[in-house]
C-alpha atoms as a PDB file:
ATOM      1  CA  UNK A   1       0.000   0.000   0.000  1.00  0.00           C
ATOM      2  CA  UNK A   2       1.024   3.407  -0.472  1.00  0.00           C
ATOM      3  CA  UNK A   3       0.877   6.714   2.099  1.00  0.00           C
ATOM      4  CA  UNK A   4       0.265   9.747  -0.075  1.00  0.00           C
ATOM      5  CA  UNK A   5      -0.168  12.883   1.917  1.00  0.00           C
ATOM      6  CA  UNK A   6      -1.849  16.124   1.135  1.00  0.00           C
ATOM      7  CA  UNK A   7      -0.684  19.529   1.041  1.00  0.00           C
ATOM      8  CA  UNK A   8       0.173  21.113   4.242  1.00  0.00           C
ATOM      9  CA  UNK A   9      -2.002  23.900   6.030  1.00  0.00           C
ATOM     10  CA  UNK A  10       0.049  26.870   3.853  1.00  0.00           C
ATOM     11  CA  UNK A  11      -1.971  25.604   0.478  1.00  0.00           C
ATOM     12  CA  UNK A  12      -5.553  25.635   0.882  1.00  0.00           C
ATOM     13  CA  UNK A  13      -7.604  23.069  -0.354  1.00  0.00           C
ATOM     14  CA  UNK A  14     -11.123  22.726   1.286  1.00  0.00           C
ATOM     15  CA  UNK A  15     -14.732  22.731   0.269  1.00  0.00           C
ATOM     16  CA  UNK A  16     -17.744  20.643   0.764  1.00  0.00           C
ATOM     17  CA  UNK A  17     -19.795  18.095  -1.067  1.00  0.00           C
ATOM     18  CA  UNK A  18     -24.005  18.437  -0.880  1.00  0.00           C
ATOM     19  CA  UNK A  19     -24.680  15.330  -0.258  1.00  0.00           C
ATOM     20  CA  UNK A  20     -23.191  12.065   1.704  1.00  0.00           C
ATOM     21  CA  UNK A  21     -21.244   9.521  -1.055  1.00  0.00           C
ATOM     22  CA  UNK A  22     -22.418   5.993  -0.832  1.00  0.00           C
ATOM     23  CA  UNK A  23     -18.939   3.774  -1.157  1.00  0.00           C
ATOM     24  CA  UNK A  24     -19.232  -0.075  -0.836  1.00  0.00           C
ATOM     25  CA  UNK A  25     -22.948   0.028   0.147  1.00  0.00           C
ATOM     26  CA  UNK A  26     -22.322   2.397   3.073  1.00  0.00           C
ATOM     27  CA  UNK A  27     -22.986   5.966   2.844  1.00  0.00           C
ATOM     28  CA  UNK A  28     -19.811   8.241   3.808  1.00  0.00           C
ATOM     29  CA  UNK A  29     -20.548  10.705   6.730  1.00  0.00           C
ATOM     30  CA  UNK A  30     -20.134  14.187   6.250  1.00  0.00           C
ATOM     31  CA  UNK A  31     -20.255  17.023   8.608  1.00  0.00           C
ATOM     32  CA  UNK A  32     -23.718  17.325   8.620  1.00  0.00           C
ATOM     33  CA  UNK A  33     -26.323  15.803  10.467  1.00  0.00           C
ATOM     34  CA  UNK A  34     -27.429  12.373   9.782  1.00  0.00           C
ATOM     35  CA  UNK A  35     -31.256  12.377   8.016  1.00  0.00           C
ATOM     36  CA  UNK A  36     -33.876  10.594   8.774  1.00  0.00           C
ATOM     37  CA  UNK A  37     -36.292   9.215   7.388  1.00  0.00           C
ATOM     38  CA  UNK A  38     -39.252  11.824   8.699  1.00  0.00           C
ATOM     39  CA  UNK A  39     -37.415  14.268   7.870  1.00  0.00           C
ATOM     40  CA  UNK A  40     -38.210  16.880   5.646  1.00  0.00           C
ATOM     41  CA  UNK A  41     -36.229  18.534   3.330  1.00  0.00           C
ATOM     42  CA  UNK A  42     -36.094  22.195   3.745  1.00  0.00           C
ATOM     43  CA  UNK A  43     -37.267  24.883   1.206  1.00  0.00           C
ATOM     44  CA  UNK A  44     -35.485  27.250  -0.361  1.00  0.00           C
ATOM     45  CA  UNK A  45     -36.684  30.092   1.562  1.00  0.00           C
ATOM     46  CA  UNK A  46     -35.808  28.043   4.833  1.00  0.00           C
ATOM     47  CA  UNK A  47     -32.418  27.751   3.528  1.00  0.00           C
ATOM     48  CA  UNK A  48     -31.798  31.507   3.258  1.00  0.00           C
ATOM     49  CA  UNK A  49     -33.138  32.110   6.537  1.00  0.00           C
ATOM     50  CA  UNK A  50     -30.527  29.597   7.665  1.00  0.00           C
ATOM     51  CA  UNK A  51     -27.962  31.331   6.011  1.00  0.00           C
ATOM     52  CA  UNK A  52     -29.134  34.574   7.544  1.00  0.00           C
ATOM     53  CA  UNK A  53     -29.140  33.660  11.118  1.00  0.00           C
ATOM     54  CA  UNK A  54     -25.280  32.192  10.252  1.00  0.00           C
ATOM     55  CA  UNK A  55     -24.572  35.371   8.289  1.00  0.00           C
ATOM     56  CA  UNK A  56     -25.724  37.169  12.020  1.00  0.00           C
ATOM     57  CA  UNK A  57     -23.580  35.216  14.202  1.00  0.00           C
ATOM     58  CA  UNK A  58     -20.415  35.299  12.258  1.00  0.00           C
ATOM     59  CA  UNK A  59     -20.950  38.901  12.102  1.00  0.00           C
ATOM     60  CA  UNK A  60     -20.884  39.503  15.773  1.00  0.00           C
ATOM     61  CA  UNK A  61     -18.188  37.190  15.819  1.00  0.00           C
ATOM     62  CA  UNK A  62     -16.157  39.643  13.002  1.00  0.00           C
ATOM     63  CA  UNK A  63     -17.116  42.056  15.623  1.00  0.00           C
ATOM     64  CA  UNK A  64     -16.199  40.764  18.600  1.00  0.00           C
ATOM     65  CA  UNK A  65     -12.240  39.775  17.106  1.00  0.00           C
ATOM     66  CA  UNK A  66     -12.212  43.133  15.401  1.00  0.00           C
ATOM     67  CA  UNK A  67     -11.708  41.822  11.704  1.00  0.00           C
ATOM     68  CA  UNK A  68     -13.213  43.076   8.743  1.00  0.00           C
ATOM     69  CA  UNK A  69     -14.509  40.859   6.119  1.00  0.00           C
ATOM     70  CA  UNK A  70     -17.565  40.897   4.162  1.00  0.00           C
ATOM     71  CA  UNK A  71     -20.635  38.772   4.600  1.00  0.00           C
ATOM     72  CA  UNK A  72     -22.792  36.861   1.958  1.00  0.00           C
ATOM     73  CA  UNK A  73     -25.387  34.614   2.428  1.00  0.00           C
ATOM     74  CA  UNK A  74     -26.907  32.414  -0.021  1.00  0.00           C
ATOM     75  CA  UNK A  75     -28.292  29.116  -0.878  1.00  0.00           C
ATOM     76  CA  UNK A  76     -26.294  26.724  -2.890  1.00  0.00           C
ATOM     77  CA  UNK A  77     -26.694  22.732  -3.886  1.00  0.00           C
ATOM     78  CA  UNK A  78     -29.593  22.901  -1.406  1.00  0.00           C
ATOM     79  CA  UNK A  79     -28.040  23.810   1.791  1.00  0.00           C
ATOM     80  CA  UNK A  80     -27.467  26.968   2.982  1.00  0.00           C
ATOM     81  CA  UNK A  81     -23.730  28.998   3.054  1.00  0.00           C
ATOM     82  CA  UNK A  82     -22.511  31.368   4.241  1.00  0.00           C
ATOM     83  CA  UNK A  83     -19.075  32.963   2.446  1.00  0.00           C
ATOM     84  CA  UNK A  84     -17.121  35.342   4.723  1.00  0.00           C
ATOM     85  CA  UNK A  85     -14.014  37.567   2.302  1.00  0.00           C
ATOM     86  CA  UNK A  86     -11.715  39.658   3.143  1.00  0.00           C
ATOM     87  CA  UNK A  87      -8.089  40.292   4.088  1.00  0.00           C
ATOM     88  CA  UNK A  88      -6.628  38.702   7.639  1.00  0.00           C
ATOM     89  CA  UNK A  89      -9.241  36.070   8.395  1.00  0.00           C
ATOM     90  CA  UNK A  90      -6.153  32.869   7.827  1.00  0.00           C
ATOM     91  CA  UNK A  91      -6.584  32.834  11.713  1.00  0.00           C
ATOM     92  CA  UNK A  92     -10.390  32.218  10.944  1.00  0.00           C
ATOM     93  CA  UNK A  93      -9.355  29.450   9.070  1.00  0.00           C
ATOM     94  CA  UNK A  94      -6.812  27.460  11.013  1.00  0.00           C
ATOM     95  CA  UNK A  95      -4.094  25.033  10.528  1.00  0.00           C
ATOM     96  CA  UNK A  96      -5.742  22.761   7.804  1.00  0.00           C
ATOM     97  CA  UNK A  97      -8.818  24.425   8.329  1.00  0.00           C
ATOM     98  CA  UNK A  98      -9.510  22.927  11.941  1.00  0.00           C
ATOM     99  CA  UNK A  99     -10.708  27.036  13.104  1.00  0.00           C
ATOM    100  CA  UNK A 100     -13.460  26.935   9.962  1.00  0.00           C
ATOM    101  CA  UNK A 101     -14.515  23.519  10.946  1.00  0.00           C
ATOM    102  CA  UNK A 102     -15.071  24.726  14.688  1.00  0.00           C
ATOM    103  CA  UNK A 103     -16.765  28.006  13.410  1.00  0.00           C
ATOM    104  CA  UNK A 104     -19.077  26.395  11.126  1.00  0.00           C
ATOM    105  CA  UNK A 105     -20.125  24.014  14.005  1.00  0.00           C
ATOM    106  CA  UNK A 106     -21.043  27.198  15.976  1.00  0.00           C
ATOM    107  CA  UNK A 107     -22.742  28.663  13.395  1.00  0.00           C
ATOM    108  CA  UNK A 108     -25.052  25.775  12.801  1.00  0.00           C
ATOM    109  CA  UNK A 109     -25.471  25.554  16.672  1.00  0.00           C
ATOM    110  CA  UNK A 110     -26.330  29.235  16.382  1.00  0.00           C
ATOM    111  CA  UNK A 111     -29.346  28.166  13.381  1.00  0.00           C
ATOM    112  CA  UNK A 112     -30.160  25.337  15.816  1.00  0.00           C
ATOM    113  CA  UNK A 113     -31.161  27.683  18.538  1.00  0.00           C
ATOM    114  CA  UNK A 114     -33.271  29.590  16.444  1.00  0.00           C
ATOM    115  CA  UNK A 115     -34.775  27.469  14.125  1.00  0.00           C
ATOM    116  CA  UNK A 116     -34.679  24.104  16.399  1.00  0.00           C
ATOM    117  CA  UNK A 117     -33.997  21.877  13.272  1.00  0.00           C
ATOM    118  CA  UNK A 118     -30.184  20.779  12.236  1.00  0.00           C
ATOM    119  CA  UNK A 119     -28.659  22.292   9.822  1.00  0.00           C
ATOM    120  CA  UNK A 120     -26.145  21.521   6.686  1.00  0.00           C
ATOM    121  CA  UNK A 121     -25.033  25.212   6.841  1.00  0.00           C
ATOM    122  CA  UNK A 122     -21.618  25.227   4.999  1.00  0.00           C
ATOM    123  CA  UNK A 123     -19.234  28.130   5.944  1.00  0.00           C
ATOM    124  CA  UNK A 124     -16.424  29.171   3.777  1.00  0.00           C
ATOM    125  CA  UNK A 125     -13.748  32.317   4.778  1.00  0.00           C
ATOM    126  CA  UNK A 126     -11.467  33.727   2.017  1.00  0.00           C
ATOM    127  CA  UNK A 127     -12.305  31.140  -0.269  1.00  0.00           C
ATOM    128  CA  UNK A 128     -10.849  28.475   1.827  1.00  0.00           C
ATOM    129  CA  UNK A 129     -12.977  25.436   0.849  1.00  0.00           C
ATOM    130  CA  UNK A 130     -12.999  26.015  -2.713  1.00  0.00           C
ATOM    131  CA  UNK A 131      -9.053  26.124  -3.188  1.00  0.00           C
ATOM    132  CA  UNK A 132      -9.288  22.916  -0.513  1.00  0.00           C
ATOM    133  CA  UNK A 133     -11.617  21.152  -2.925  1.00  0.00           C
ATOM    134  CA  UNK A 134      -9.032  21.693  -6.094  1.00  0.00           C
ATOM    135  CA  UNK A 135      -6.210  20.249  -4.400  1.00  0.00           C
ATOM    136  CA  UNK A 136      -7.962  17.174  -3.057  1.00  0.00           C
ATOM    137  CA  UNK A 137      -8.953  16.739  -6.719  1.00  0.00           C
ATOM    138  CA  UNK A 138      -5.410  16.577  -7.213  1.00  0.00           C
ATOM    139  CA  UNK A 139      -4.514  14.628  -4.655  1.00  0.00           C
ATOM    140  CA  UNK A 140      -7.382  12.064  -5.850  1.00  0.00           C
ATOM    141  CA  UNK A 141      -6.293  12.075  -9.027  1.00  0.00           C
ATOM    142  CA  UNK A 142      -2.871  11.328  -8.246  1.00  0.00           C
ATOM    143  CA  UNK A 143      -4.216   8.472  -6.064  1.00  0.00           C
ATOM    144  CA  UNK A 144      -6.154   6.969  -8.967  1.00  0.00           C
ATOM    145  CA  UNK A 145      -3.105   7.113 -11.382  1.00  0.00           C
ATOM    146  CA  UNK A 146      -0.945   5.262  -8.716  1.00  0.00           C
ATOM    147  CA  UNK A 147      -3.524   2.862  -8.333  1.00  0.00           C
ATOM    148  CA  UNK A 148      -3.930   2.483 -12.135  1.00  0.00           C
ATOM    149  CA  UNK A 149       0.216   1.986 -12.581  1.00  0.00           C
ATOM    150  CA  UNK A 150       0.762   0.027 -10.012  1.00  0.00           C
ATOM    151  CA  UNK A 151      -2.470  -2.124  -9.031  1.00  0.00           C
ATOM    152  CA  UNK A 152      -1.920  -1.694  -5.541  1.00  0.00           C
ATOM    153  CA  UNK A 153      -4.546   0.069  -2.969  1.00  0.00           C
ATOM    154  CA  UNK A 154      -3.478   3.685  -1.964  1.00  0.00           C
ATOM    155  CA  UNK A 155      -4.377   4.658   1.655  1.00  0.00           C
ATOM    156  CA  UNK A 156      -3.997   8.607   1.803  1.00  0.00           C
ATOM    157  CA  UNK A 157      -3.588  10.263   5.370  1.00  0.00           C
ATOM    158  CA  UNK A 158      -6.263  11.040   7.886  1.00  0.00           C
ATOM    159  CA  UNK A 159      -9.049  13.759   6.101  1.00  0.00           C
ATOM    160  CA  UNK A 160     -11.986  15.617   7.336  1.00  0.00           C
ATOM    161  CA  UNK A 161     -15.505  14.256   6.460  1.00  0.00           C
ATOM    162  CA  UNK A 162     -15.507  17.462   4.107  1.00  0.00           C
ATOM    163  CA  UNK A 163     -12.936  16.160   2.310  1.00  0.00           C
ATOM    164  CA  UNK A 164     -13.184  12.885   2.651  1.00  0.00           C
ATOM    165  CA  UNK A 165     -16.371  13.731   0.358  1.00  0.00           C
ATOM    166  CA  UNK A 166     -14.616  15.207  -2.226  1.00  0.00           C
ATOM    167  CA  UNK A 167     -11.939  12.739  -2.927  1.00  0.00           C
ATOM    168  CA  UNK A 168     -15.007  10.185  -3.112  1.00  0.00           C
ATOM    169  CA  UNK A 169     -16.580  12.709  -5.292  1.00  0.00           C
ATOM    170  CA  UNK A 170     -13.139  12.439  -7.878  1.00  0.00           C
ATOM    171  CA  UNK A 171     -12.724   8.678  -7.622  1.00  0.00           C
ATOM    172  CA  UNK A 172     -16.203   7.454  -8.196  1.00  0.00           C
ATOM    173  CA  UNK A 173     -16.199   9.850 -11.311  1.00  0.00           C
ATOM    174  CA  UNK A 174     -13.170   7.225 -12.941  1.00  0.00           C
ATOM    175  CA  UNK A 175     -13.489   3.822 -14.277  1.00  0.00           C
ATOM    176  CA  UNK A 176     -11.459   1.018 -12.859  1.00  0.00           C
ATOM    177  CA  UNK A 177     -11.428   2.399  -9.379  1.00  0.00           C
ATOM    178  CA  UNK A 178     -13.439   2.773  -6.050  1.00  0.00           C
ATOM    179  CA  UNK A 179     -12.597   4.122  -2.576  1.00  0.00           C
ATOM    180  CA  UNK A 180     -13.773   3.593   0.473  1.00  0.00           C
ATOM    181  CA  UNK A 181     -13.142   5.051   4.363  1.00  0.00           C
ATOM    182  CA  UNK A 182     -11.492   3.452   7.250  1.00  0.00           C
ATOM    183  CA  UNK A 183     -10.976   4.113  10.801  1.00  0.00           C
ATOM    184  CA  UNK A 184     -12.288   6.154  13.493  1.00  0.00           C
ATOM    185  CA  UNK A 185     -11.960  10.378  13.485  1.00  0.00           C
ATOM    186  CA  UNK A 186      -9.836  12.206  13.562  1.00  0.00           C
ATOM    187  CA  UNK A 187      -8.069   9.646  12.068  1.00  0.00           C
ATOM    188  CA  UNK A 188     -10.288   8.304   9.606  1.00  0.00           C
ATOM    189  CA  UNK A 189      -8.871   7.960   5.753  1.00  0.00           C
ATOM    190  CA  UNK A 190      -9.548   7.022   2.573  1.00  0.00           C
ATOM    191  CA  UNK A 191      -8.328   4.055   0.672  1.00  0.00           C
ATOM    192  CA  UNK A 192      -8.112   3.599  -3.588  1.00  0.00           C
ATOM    193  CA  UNK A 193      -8.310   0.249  -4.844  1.00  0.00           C
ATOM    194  CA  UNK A 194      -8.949  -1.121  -8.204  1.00  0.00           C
ATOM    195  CA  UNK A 195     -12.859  -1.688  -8.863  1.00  0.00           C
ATOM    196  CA  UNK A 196     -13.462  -5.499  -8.794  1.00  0.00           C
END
């Protein structure tokens, strides 16, 4: 088997799927709540109040730290987002993006309180997740062609369930492949094999 690793905290590389992948009959967890079965999805309008409450609290937040950075809110792939920009907010992101994932947790706990339903709220600052989700492309990619060359699985290191879901995303997209998750967080992974 081979380790591949990804890029290091200084390259960005994060964003986040809609919807959990299903890989060997189980579906991968995400970030997001777990649905069930009663359920309902939410509407669009829903959705943007979502975002708006978010949009709120990350504001005061912004506030309360004394950084400036603009604040849109919208609804995208059926979940709501919220999309903070401007210049010094890396500390808003984190090493690997550990900050963002704490901040969007607060943020949906913040739409919890308000709303009383879960929420998929998605949270991106200076276009972190977006240049995260081009590099694990990469990195998936790369995975694949070893796999391809060589014939031999490819176990990459430990990934958040965000992207966990988009090297699934890249891999089921190719022929001759599948991957799957192992292990327990934080220090659950991804593994490429060849497709039986």
């Amino acid at each position: 088997m081979t380790d591949t690793s990804t890029p290091r905290a200084e390259q960005s590389l994060d964003s986040e799927g809609t919807e959990p992948t299903a890989v060997n009959g189980e579906t991968e967890e995400t970030d997001e709540e777990p649905a069930t079965k009663e359920k309902k999805p939410a509407g669009e309008s829903e959705l943007f109040r979502q975002s708006e409450i978010a949009a709120d609290y990350v504001e005061g937040l912004l506030d309360i730290l004394d950084y400036d950075g603009d604040i849109d809110e919208l609804v995208s792939g059926g979940r709501p987002v919220v999309e903070v920009v401007g210049g010094r907010l890396q500390n808003l992101v984190g090493q690997r993006g550990a900050t963002l994932e704490a901040l969007q947790e607060l943020a949906r706990l913040a739409v919890f309180r308000q709303t009383g339903t879960p929420s998929r709220l998605l949270l991106d600052v200076g276009g972190y997740r977006a240049n995260r989700r081009k590099e694990l492309a990469a990195v998936a990619k790369n995975a694949v062609e070893k796999v391809k060359e060589y014939g031999e699985p490819v176990r990459l290191e430990p990934m958040s369930a965000f992207e966990r879901k988009c090297v699934h995303d890249v891999v089921n997209a190719m022929s001759g492949v599948e991957s799957e998750s192992e292990g327990v967080e934080p220090n659950r992974r991804i593994i490429v094999r060849p497709a039986d």
